[in-house]
C-alpha atoms as a PDB file:
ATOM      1  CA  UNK A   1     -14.851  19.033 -23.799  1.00  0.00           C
ATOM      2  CA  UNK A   2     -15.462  21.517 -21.795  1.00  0.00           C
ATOM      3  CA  UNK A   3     -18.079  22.283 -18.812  1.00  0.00           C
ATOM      4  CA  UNK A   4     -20.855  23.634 -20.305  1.00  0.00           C
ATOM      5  CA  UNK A   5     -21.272  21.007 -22.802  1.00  0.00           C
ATOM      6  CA  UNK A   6     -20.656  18.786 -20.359  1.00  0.00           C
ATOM      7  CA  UNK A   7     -23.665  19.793 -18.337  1.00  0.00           C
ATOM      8  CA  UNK A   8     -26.246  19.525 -21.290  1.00  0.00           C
ATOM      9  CA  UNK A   9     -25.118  16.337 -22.498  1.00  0.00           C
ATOM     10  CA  UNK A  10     -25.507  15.137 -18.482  1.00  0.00           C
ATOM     11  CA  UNK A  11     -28.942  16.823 -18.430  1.00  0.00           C
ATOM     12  CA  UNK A  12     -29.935  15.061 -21.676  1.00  0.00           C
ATOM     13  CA  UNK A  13     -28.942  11.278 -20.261  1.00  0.00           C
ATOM     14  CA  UNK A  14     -30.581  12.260 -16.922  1.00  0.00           C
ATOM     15  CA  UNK A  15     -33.427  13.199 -18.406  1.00  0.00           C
ATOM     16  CA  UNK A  16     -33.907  10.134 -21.052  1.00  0.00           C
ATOM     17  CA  UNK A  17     -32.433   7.501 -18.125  1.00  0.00           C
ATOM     18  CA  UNK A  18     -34.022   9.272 -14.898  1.00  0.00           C
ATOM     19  CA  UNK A  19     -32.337   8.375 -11.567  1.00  0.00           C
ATOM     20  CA  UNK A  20     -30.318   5.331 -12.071  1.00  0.00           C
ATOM     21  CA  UNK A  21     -28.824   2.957  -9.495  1.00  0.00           C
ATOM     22  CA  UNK A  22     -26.224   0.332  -8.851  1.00  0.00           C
ATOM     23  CA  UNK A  23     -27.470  -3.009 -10.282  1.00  0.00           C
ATOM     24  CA  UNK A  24     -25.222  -4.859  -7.543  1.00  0.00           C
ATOM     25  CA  UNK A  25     -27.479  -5.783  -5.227  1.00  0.00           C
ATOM     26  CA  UNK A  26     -26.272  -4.964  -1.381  1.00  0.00           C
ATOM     27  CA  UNK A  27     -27.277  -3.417   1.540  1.00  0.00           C
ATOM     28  CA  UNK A  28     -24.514  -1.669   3.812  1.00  0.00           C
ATOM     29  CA  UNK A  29     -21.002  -1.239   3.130  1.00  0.00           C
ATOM     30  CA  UNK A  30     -19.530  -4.839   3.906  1.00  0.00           C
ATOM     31  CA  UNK A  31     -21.700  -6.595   1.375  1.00  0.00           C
ATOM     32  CA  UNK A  32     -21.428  -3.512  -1.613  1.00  0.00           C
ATOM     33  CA  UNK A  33     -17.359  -4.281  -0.915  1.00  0.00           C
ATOM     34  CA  UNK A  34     -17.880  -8.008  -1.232  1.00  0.00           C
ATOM     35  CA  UNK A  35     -19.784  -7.546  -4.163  1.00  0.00           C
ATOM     36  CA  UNK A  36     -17.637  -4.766  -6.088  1.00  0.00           C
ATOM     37  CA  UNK A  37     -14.764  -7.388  -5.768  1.00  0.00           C
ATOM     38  CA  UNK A  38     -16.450 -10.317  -7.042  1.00  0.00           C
ATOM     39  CA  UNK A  39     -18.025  -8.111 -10.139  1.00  0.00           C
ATOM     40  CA  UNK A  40     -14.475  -8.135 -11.622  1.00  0.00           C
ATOM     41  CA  UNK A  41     -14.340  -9.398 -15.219  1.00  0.00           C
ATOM     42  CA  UNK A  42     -18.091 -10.567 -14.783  1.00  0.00           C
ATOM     43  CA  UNK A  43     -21.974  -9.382 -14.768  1.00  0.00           C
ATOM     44  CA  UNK A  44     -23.513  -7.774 -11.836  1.00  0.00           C
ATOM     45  CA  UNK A  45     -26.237 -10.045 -12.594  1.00  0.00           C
ATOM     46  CA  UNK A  46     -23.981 -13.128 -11.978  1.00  0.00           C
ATOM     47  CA  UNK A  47     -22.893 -11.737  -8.654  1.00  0.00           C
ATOM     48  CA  UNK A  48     -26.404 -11.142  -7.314  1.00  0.00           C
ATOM     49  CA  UNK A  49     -26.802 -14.370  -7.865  1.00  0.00           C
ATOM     50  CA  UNK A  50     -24.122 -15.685  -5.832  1.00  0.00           C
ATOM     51  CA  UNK A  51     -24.499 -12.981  -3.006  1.00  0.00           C
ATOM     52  CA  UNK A  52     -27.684 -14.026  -1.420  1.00  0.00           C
ATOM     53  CA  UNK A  53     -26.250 -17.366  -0.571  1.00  0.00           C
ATOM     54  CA  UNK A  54     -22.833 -16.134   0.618  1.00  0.00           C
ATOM     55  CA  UNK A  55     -24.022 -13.122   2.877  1.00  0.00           C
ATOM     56  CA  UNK A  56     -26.380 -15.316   3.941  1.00  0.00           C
ATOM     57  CA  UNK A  57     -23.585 -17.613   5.560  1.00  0.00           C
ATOM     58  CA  UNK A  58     -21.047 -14.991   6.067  1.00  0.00           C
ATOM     59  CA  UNK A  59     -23.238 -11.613   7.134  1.00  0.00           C
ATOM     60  CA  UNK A  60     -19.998  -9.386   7.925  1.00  0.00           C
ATOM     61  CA  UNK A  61     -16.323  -9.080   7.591  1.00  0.00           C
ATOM     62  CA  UNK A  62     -15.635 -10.994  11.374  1.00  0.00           C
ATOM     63  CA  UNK A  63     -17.775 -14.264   9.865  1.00  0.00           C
ATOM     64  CA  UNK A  64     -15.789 -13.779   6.205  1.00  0.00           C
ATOM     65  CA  UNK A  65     -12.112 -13.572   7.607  1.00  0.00           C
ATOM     66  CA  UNK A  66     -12.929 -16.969   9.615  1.00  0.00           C
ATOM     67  CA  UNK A  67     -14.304 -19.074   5.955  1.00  0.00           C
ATOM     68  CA  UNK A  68     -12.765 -21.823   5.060  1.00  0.00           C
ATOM     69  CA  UNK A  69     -11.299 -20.475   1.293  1.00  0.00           C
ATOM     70  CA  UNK A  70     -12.719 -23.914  -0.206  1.00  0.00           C
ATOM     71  CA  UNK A  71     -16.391 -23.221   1.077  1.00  0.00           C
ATOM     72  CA  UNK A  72     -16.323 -19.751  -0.319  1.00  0.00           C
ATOM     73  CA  UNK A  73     -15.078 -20.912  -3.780  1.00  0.00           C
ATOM     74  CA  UNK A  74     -17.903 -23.390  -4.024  1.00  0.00           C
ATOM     75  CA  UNK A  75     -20.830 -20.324  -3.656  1.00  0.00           C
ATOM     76  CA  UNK A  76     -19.255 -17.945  -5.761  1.00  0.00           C
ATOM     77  CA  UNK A  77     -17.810 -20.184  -8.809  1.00  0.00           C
ATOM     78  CA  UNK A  78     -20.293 -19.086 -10.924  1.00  0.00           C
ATOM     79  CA  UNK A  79     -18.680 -15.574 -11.098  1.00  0.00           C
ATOM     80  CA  UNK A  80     -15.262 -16.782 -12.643  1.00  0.00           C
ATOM     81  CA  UNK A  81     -12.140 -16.734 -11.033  1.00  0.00           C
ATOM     82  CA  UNK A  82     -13.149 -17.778  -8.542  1.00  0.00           C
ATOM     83  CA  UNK A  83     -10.061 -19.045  -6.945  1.00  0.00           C
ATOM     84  CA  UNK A  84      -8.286 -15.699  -6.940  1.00  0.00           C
ATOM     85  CA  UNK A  85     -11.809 -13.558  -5.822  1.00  0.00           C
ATOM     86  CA  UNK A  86     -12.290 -16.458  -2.750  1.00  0.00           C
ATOM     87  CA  UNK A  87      -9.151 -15.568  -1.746  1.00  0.00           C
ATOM     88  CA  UNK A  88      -8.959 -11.817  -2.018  1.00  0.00           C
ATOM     89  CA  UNK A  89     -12.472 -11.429  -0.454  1.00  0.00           C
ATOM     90  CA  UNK A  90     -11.523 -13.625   2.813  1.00  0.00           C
ATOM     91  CA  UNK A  91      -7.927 -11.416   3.092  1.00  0.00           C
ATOM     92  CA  UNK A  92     -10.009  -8.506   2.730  1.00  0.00           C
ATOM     93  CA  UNK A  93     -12.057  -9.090   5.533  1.00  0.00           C
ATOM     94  CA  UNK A  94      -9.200 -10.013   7.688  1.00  0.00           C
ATOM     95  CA  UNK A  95      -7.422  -6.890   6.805  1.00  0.00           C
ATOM     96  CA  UNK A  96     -10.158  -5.052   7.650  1.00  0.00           C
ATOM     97  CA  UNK A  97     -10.731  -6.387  11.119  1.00  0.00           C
ATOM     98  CA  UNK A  98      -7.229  -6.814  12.197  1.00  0.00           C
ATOM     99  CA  UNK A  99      -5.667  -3.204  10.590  1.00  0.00           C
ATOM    100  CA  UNK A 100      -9.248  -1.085  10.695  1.00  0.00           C
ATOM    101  CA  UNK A 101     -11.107  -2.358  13.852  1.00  0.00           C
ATOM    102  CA  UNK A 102     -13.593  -3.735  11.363  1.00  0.00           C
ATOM    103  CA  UNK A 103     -14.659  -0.761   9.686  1.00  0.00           C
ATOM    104  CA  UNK A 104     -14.203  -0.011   5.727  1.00  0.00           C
ATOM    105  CA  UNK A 105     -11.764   2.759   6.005  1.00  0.00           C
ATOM    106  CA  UNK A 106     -13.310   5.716   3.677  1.00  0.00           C
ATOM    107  CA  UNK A 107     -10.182   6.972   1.782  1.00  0.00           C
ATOM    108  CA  UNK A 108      -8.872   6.117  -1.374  1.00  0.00           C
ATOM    109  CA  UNK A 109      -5.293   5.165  -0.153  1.00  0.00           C
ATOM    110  CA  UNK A 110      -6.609   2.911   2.451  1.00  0.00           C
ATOM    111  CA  UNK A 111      -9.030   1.154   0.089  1.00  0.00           C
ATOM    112  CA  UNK A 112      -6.300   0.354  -2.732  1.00  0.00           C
ATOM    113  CA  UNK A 113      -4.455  -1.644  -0.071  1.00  0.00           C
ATOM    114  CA  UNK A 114      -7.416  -4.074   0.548  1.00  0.00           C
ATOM    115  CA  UNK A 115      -6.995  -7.682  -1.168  1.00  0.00           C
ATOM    116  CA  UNK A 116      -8.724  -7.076  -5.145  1.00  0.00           C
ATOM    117  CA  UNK A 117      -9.602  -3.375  -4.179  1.00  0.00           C
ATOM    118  CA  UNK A 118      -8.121  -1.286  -7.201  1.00  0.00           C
ATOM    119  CA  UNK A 119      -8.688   2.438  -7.855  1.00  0.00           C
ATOM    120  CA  UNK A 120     -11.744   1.490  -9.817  1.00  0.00           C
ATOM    121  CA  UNK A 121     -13.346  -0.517  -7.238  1.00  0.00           C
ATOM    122  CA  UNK A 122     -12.080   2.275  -4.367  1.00  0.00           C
ATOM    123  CA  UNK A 123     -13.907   4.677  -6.382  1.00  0.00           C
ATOM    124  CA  UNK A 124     -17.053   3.200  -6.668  1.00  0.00           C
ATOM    125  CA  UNK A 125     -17.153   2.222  -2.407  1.00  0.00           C
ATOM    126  CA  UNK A 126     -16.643   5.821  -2.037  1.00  0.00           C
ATOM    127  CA  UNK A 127     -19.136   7.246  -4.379  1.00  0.00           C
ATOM    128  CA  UNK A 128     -22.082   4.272  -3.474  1.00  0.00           C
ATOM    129  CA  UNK A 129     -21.349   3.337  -0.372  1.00  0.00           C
ATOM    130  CA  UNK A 130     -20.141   6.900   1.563  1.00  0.00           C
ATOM    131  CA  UNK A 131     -21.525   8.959  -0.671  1.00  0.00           C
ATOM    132  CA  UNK A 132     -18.132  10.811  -1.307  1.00  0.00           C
ATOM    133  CA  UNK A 133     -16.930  12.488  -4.287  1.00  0.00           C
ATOM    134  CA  UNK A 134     -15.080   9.256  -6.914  1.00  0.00           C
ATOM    135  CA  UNK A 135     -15.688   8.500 -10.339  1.00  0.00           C
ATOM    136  CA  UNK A 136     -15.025   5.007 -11.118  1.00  0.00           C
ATOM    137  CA  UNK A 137     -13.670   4.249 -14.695  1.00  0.00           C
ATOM    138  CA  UNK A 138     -14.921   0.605 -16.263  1.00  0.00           C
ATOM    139  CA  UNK A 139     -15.348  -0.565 -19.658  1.00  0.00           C
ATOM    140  CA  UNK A 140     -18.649   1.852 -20.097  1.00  0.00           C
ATOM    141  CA  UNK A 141     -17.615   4.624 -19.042  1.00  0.00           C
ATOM    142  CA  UNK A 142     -14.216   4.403 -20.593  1.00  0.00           C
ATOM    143  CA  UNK A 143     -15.996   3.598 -24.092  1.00  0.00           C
ATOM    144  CA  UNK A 144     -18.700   6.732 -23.570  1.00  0.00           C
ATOM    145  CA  UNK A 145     -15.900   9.257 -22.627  1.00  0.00           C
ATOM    146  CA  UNK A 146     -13.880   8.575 -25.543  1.00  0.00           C
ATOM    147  CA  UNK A 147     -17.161   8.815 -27.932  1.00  0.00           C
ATOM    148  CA  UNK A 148     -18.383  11.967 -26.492  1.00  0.00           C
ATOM    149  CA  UNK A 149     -15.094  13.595 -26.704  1.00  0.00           C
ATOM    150  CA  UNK A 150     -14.653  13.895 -22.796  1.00  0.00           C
ATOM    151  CA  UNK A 151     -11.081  12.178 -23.277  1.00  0.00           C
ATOM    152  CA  UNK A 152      -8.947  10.519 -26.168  1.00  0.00           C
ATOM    153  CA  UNK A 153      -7.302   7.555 -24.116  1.00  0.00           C
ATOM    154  CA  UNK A 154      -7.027   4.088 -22.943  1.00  0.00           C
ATOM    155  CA  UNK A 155      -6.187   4.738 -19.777  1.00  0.00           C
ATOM    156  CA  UNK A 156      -8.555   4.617 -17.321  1.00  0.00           C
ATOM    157  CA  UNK A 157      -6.795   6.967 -14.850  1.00  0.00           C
ATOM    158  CA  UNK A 158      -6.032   9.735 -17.319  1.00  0.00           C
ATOM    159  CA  UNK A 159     -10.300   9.225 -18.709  1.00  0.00           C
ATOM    160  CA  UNK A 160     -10.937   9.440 -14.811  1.00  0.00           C
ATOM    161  CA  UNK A 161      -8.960  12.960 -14.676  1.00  0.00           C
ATOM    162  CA  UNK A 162     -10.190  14.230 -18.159  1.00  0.00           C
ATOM    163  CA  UNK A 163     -14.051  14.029 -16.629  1.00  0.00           C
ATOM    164  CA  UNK A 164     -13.610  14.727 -13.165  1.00  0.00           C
ATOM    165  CA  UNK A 165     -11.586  18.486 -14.918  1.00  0.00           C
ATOM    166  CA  UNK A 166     -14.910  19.333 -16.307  1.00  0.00           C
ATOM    167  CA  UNK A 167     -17.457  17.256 -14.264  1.00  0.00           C
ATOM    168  CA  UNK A 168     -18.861  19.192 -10.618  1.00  0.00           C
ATOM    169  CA  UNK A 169     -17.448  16.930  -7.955  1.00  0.00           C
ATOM    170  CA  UNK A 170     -21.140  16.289  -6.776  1.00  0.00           C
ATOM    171  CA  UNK A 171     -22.068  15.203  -9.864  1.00  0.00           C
ATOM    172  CA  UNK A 172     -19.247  12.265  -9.775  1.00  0.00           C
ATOM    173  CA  UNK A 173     -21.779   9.520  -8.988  1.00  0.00           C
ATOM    174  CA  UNK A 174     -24.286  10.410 -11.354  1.00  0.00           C
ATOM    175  CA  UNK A 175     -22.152  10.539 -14.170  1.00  0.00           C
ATOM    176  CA  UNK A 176     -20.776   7.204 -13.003  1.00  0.00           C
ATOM    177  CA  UNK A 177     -24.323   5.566 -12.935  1.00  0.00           C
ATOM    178  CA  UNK A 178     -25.493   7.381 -16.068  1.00  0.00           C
ATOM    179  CA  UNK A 179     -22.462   6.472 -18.131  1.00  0.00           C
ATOM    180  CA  UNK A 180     -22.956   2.960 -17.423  1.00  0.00           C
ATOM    181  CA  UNK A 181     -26.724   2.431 -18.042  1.00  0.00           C
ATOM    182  CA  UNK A 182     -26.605   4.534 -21.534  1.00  0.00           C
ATOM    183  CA  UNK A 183     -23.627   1.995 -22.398  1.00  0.00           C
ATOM    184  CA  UNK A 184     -25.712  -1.124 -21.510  1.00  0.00           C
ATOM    185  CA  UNK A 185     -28.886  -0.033 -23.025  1.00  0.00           C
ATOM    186  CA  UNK A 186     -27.691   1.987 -26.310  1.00  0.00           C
ATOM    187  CA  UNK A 187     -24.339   2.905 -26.464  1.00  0.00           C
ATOM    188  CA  UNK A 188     -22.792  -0.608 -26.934  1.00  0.00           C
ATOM    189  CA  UNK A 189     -19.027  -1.758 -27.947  1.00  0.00           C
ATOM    190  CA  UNK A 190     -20.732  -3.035 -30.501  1.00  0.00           C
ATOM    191  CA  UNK A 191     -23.975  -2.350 -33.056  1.00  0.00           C
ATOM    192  CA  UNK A 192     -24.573   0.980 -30.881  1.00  0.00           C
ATOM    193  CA  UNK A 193     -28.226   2.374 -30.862  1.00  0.00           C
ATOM    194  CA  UNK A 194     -26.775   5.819 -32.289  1.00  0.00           C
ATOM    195  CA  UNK A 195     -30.675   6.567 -33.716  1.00  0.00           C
ATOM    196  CA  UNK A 196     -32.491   6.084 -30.255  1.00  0.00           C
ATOM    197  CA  UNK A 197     -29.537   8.258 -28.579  1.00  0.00           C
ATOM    198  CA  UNK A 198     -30.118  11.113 -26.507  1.00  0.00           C
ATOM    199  CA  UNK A 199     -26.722  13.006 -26.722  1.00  0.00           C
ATOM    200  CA  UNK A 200     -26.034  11.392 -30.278  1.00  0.00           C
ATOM    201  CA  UNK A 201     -25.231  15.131 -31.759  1.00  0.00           C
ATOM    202  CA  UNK A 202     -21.974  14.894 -29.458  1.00  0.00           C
ATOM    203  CA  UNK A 203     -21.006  11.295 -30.001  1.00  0.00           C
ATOM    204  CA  UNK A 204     -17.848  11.143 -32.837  1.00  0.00           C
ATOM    205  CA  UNK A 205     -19.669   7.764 -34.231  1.00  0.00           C
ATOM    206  CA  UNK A 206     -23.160   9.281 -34.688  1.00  0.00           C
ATOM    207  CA  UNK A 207     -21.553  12.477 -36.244  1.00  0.00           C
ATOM    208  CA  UNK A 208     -20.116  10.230 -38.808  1.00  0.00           C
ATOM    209  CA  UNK A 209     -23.304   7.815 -38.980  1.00  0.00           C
ATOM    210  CA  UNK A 210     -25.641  11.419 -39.402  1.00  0.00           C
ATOM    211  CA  UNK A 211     -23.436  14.200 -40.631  1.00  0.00           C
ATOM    212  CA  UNK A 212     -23.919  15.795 -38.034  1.00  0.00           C
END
């Protein structure tokens, strides 16, 4: 892959998909943080379900670090593990009051030492919620990459490095956001929508599917 094709096959998704957004449902930094944490290894739509209710009771990090751990699992248990995410979300908070004057620190170093904060996670708090150049790497994106020839791994860190080598830094979110929707709507794991594609030409599964 290299930049230039890059930038048409962006173009092409941007202009089939239009502006896309986060479907986590937040509005400032504490609650997209809450919310990126309890996403793992369920649906955005299952979080936003639990969210309302929780930031309701706990509006900011100071009210979070002070929950009892058995009232938070009971509003979030819908979102799986919940033992684990109750847990991580109320050390979080503490961390960030007692080592960060309750502010989210805005590196990436600082953010991989929060409780359930991996680079993943990091990278999407930077990109969403500071606006700063990070490309976060989940299941989507991952699968899209390897289709569309960007990389040829299973690693999320060396996919993350393949696209942000021929990917303009400001363009980091975007792809992020793009990446994800096309592998919701079309590009699926499984039974992909190769004929409704926009950027099928490129895809390795479509070129087989087509001749292209």
């Amino acid at each position: 892959m290299n930049s230039k094709s890059s930038s048409k096959i962006l173009s092409l998704l941007y202009s089939y998909y239009g502006e896309t957004n986060p479907d986590l449902k937040f509005t400032n930094l504490y609650e997209l943080t809450i919310a990126v944490v309890l996403s793992a290894q369920t649906t955005d739509k299952q979080v936003n379900g639990v969210t309302v209710e929780l930031f309701g009771i706990y509006p900011d990090f100071e009210s979070l670090s002070k929950a009892d751990i058995l009232d938070v699992e009971e509003v979030i248990k819908s979102t799986g593990f919940y033992k684990n995410k109750a847990r991580n979300i109320i050390s979080l908070s503490q961390m960030v009051c007692s080592r960060f004057n309750g502010n989210l620190p805005d590196d990436m170093e600082s953010l991989m030492k929060l409780p359930g904060v991996g680079r993943k996670s990091a990278n999407v708090i930077l990109s969403i919620g500071f606006n700063k150049p990070g490309l976060a790497v989940d299941t989507h994106v991952l699968r899209i990459s390897n289709r569309l020839g960007y990389s040829f791994s299973d690693s999320p860190l060396v996919v993350e490095k393949d696209l942000c080598r021929v990917i303009d830094p400001l363009e980091w979110k975007r792809t992020h956001l793009l990446f994800i929707r096309h592998g919701r709507e079309l590009c699926k794991a499984r039974n992909p929508k190769c004929g409704l594609c926009p950027v099928k030409r490129y895809c390795s599964i479509s070129a087989q599917k087509y001749n292209f």
